[in-house]
Protein backbone atom coordinates (compact mmCIF):
# COMPACT_ATOMS: atom_id res chain seq x y z
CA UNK A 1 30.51 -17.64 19.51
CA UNK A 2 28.15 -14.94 18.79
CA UNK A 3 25.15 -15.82 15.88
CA UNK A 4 25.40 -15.26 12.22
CA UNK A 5 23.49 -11.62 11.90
CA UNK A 6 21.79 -10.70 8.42
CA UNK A 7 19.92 -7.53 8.04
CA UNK A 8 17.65 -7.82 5.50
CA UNK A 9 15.64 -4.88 3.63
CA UNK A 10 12.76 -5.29 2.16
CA UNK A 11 10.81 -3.05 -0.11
CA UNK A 12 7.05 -3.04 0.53
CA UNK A 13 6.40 -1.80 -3.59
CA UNK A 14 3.48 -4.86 -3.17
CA UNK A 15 4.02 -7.94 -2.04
CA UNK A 16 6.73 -9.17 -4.74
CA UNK A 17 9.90 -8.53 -2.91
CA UNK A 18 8.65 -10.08 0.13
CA UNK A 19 7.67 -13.41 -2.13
CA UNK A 20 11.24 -13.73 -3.42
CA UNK A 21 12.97 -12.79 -0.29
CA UNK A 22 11.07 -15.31 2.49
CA UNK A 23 12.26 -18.91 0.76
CA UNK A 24 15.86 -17.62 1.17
CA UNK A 25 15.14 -16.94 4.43
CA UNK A 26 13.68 -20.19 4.78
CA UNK A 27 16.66 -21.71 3.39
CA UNK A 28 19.35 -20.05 5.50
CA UNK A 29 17.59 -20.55 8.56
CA UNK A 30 17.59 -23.99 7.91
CA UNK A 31 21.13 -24.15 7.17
CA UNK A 32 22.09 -21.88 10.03
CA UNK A 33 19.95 -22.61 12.67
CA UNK A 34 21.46 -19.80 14.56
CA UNK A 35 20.74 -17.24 12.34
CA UNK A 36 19.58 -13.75 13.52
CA UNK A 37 17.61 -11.89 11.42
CA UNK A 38 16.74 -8.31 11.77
CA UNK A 39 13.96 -7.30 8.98
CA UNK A 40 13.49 -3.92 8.03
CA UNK A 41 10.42 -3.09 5.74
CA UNK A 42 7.61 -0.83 5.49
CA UNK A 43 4.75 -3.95 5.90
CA UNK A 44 2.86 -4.89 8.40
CA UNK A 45 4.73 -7.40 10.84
CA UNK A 46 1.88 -9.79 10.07
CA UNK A 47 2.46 -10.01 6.58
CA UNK A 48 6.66 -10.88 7.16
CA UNK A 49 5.64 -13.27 9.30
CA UNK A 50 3.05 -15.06 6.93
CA UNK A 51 5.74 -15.74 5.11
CA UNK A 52 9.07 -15.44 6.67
CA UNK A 53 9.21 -18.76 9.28
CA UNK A 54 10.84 -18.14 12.45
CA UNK A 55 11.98 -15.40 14.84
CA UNK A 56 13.42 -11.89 13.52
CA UNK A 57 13.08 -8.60 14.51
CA UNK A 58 11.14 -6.01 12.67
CA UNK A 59 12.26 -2.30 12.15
CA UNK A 60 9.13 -0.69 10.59
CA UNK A 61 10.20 1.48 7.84
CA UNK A 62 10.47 2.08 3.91
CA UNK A 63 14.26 2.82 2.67
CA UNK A 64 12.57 3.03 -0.76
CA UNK A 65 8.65 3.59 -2.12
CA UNK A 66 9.67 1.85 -5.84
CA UNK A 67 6.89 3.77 -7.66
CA UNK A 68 4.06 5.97 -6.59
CA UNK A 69 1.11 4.03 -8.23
CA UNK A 70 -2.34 4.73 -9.69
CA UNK A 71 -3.09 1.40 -8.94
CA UNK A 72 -1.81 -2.24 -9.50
CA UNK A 73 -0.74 -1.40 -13.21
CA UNK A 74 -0.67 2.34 -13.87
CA UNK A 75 2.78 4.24 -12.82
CA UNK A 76 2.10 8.42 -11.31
CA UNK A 77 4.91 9.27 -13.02
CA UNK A 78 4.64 13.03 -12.02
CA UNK A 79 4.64 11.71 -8.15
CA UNK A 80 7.23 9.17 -9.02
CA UNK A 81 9.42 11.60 -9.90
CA UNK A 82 8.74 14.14 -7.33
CA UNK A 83 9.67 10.98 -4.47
CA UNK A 84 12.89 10.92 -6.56
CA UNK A 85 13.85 14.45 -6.05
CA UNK A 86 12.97 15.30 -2.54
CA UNK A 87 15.05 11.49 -1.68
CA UNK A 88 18.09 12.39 -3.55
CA UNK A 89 18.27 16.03 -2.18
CA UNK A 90 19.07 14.50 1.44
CA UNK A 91 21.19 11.66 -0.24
CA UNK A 92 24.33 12.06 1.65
CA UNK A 93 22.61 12.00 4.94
CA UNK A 94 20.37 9.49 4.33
CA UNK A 95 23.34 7.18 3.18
CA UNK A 96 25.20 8.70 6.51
CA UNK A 97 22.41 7.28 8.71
CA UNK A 98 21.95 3.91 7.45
CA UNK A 99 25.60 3.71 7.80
CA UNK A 100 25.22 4.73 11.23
CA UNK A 101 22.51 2.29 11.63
CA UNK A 102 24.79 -0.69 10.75
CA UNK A 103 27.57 0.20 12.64
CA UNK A 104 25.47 0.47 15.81
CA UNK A 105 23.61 -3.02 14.41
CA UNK A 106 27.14 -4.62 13.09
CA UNK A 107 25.49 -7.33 11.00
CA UNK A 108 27.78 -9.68 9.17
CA UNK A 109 25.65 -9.26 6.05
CA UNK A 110 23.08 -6.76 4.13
CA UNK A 111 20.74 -8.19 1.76
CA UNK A 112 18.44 -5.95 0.19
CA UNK A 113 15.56 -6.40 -2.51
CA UNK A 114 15.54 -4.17 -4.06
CA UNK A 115 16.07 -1.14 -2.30
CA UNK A 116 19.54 0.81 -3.00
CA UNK A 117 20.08 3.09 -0.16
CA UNK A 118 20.86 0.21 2.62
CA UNK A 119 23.64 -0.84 0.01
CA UNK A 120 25.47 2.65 0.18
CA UNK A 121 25.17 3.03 3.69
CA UNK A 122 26.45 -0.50 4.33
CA UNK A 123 29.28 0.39 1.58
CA UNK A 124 29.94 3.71 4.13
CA UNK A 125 29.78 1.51 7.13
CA UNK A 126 32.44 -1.14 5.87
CA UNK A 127 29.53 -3.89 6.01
CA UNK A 128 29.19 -6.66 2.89
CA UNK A 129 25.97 -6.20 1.14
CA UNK A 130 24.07 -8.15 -1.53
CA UNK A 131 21.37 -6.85 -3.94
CA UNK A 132 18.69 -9.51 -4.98
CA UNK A 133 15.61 -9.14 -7.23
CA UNK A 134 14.02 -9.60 -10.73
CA UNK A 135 14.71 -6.00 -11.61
CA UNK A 136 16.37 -2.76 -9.95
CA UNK A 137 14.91 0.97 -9.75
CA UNK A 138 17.87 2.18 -11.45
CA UNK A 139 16.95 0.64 -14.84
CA UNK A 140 13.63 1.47 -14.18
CA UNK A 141 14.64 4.80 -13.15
CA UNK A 142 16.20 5.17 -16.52
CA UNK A 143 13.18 3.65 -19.00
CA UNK A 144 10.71 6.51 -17.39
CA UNK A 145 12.83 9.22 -16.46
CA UNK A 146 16.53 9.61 -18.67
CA UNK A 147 15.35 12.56 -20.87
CA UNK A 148 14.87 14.80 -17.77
CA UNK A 149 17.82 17.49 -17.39
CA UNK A 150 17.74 16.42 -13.71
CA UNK A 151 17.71 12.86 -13.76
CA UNK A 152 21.73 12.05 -14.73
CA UNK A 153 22.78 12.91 -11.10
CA UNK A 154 19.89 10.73 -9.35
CA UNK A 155 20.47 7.90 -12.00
CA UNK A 156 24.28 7.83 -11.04
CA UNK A 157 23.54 7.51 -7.21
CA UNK A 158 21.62 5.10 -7.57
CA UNK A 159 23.85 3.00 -10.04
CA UNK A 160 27.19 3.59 -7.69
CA UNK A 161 24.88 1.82 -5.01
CA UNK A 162 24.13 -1.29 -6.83
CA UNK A 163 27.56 -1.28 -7.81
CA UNK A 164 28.92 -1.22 -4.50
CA UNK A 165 27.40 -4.34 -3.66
CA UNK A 166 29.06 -7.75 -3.39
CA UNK A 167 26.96 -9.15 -6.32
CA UNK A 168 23.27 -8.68 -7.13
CA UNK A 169 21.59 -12.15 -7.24
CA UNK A 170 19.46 -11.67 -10.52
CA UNK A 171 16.33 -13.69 -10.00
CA UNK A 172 14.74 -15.81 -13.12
CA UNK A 173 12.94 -14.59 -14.81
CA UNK A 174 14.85 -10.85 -14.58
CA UNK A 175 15.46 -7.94 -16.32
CA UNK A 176 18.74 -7.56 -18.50
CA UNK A 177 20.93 -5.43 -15.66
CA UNK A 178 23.14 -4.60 -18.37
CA UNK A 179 24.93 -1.50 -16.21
CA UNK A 180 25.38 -3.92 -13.24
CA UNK A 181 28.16 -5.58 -13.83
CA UNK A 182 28.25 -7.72 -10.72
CA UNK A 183 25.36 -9.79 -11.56
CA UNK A 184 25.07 -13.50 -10.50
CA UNK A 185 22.08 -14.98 -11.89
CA UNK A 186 20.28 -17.53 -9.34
CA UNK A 187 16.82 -19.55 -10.53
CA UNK A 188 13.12 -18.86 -10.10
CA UNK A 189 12.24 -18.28 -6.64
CA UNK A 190 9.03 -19.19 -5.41
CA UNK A 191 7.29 -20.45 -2.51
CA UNK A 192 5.28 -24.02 -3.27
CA UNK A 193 2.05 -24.16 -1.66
CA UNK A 194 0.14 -27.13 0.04
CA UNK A 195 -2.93 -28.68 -2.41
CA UNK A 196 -5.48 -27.83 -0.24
CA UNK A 197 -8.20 -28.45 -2.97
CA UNK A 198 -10.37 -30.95 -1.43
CA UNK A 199 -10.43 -29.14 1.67
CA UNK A 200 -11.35 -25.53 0.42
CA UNK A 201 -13.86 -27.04 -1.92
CA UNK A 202 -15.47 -28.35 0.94
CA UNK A 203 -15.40 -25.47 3.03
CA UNK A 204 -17.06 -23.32 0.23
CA UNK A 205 -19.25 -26.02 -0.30
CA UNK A 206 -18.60 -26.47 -3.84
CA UNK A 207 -20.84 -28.23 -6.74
CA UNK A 208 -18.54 -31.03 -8.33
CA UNK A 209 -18.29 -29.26 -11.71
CA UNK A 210 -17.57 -25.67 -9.79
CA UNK A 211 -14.27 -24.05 -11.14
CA UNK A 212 -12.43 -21.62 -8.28
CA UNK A 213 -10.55 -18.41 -9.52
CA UNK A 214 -8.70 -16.38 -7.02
CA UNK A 215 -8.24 -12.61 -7.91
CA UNK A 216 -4.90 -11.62 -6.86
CA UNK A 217 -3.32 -7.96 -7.90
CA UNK A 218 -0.55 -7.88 -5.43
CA UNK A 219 0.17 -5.59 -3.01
CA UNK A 220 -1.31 -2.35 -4.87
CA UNK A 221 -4.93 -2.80 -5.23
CA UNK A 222 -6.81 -2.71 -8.09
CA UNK A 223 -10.77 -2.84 -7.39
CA UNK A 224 -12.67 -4.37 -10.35
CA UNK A 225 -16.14 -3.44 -11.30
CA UNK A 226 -16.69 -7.86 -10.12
CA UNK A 227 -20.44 -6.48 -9.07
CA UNK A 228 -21.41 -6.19 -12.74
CA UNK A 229 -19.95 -8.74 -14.21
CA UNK A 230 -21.99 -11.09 -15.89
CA UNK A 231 -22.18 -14.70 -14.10
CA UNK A 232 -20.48 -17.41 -15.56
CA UNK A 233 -21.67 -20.67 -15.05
CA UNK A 234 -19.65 -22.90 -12.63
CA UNK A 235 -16.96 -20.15 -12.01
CA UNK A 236 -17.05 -19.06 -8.27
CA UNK A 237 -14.46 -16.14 -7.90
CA UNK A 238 -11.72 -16.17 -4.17
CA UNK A 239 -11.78 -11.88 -3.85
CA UNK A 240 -9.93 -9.50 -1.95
CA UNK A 241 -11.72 -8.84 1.63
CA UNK A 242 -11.39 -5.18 1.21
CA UNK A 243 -13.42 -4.92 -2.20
CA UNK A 244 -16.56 -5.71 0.47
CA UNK A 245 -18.09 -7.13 -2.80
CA UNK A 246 -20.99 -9.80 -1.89
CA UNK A 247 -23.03 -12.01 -4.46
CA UNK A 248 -23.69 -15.11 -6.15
CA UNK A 249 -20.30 -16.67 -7.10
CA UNK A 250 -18.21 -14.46 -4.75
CA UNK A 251 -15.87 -15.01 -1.82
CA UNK A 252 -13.71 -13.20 -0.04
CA UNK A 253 -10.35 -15.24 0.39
CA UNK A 254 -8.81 -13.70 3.59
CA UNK A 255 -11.97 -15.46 6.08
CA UNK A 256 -10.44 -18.15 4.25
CA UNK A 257 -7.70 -18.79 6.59
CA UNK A 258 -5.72 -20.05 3.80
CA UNK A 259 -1.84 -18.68 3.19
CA UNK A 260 -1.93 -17.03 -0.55
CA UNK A 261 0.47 -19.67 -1.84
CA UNK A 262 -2.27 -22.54 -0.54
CA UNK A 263 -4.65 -20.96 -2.48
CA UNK A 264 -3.00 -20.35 -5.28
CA UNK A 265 -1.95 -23.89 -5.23
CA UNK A 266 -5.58 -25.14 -4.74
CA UNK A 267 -7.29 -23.12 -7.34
CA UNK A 268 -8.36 -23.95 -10.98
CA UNK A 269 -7.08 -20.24 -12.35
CA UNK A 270 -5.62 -17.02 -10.87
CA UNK A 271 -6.32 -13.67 -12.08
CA UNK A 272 -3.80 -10.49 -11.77
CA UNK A 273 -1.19 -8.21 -13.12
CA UNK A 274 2.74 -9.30 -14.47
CA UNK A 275 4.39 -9.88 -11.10
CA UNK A 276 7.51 -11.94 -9.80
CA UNK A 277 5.67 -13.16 -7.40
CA UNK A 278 2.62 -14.20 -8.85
CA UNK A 279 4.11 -15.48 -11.93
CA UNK A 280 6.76 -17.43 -10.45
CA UNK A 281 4.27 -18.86 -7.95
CA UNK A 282 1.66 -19.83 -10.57
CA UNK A 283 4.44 -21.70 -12.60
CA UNK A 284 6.06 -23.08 -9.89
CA UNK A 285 2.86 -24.45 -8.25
CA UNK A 286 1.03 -25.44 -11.98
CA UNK A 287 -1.66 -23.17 -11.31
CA UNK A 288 -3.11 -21.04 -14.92
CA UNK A 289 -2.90 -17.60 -14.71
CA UNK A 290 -4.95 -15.19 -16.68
CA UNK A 291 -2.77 -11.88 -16.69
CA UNK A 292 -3.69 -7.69 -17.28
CA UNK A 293 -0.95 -5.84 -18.80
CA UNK A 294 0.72 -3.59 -16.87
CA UNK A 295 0.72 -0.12 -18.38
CA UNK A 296 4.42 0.81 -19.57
CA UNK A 297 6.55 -1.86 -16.87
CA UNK A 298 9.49 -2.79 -18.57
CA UNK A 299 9.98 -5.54 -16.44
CA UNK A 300 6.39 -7.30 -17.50
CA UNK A 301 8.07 -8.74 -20.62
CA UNK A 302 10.58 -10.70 -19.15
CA UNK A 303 8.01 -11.84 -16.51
CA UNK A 304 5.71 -12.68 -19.46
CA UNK A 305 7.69 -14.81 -22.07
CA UNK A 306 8.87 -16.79 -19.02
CA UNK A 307 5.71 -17.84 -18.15
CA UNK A 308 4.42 -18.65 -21.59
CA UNK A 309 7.18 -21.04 -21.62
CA UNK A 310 6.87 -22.33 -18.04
CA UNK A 311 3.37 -22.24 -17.14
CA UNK A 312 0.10 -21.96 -18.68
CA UNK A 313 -1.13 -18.33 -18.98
CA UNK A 314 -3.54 -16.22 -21.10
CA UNK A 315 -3.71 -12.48 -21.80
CA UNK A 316 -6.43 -10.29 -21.40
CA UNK A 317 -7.65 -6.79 -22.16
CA UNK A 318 -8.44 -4.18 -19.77
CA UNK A 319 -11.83 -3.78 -21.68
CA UNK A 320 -12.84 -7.61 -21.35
CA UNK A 321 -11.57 -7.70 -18.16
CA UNK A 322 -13.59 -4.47 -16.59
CA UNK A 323 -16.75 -6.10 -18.42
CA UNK A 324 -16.48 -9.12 -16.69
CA UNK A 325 -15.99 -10.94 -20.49
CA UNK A 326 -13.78 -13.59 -19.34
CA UNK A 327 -15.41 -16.83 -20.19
CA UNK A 328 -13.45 -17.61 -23.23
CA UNK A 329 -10.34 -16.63 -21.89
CA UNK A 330 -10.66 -19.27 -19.12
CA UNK A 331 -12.00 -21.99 -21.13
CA UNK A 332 -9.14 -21.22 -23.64
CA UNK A 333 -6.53 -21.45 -20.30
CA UNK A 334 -8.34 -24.61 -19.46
CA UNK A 335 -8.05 -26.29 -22.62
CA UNK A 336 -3.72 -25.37 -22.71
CA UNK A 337 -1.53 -28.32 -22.24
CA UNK A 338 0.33 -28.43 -19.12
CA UNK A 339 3.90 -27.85 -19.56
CA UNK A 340 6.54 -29.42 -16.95
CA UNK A 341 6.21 -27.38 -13.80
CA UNK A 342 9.52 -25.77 -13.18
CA UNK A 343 11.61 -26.29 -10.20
CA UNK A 344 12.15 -22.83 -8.05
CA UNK A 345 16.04 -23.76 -7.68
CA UNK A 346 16.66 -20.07 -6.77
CA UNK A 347 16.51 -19.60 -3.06
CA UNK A 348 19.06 -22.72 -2.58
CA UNK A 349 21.20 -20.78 -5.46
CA UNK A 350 21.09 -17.67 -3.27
CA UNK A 351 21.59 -19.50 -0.20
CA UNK A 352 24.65 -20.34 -1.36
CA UNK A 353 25.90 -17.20 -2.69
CA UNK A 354 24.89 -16.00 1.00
CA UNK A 355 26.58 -18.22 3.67
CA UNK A 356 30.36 -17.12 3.22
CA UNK A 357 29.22 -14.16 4.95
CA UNK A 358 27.56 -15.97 7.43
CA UNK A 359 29.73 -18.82 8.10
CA UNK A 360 33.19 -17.24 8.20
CA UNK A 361 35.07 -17.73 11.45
CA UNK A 362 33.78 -15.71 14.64
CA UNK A 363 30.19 -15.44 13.07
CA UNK A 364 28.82 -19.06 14.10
């Protein structure tokens, strides 16, 4: 008997898709032991495999760029939109080469967050695919973009494409979806992290009354003036490598040699932008989370009244948080009651949505 084959795709738009994608992974591999995975995505191979467990191969490309980006919370819609165009102008090819792709491939399954092309070339190919994320580019596609004269076509491509899937597993929290009718909602997805506390406290060398904040924008970078902030006693701050920031009551986390779900499971606060990963993963692993607005994501507010409900959280503005003025937004984090932590139920529900494709006869 030949091995279960999935092909998944995975958008590299930050660091989100990959968070929701690698416990389902986890959880099908550990039902099917046999599984084959073949992993196409446009991040590095040692990013999948911080996360993913196991063997899979790794086709290095993008099917989809999501949004050009300013930075971690400001859209280039002019960009955005130009990506849009020259992609749809080669649509039918494009579609006629990922179909090409899976025929030569044959998996038994396509899963792809959240990217819609491998779903209409799998459609073209005769292949079973599923859709899975917190949100789609078609809606989004339609919140920045539906007054343009050229925009209806593009919008419908992409909407037939979703469509064609099997289901799309909506992840909690999501978006409404209310043009996909195929939706099957699954629960919060996130990856729990070892408590690592005592051990990272003692690496850093921490005072007992020292508080540990890790800075975390995702996978689209968002430097922060963190060289002028005023120092706030007892708050040492976990920063991105790449800001090659040093001072007083900074570390970069990387040298850490921590996993980012460790960390975020071992600090007293997190800092960063509305995110499925990072707000499941701060609810999921009880760790408060002091958030940015993104600048005009329809997908934030989902993402935020979730969290207020699940996990405790705190708002800030872009002007407090560029001046460093942060001290009363942590203590007032610090001082929140706990709510229960909730349970990330999701990967098991997609799991199961998953195996009939993988376990029907001749695939195992």
């Amino acid at each position: 008997m030949r091995r279960p084959h999935l092909f998944v795709d995975i958008s590299a738009h930050g660091f989100g898709h990959l968070a929701q994608v690698a416990p389902v992974l986890e959880e099908l591999s550990r039902q099917l032991p046999a599984l084959r995975l073949t992993i196409r995505s446009g991040l590095p191979t040692a990013r999948l495999q911080a996360r993913v467990a196991g063997e899979f191969t790794h086709l290095q490309a993008s099917s989809d760029f999501g949004y050009v980006m300013h930075d971690a919370v400001r859209v280039d819609l002019a960009a955005t939109a130009a990506a849009y165009r020259r992609q749809h102008a080669d649509w039918q090819a494009l579609v006629d080469a990922d179909a090409s792709l899976f025929r030569t491939l044959q998996p038994d399954l396509v899963l792809s967050d959240v990217a819609y092309l491998p779903l209409a070339g799998a459609a073209r190919a005769g292949v079973p695919a599923v859709a899975m994320c917190s949100l789609n580019w078609a809606e989004l596609f339609a919140h920045f973009f539906a007054s343009e004269d050229w925009a209806a076509a593009i919008h419908r491509q992409m909407l037939d494409a979703y469509n064609g899937a099997e289901c799309f597993l909506r992840a909690t929290p999501g978006m409404a979806m209310a043009d996909l009718p195929r939706l099957r909602p699954v629960g919060p997805i996130a990856a729990k992290g070892r408590d690592c506390r005592q051990a990272l406290r003692a690496q850093l060398g921490c005072r007992r009354d020292e508080r540990l904040v890790l800075i975390a924008f995702g996978g689209v970078n968002k430097q922060l003036p963190i060289e002028r902030w005023p120092a706030i006693s007892g708050v040492r701050w976990l920063i991105p490598e790449a800001w090659q920031v040093e001072g007083p009551g900074l570390t970069a986390f990387e040298p850490l040699a921590l996993s980012i779900t460790d960390l975020l499971r071992s600090v007293d606060a997190a800092l960063g932008k509305p995110g499925y990963g990072t707000f499941a993963e701060a609810a999921c692993n009880g760790t408060p989370l002091l958030y940015l607005r993104r600048e005009n994501w329809p997908e934030q507010d989902f993402l935020i009244d979730w969290l207020h409900r699940h996990g405790r959280c705190r708002e800030i503005g872009d002007a407090d948080l560029l001046a460093g003025r942060l001290q009363p937004a942590l203590e007032g984090l610090w001082r929140q009651v706990a709510p229960p932590t909730p349970r990330p139920s999701g990967a098991a529900d997609a799991a199961a949505a998953l195996l009939p494709w993988l376990t029907r006869v001749g695939a195992i």
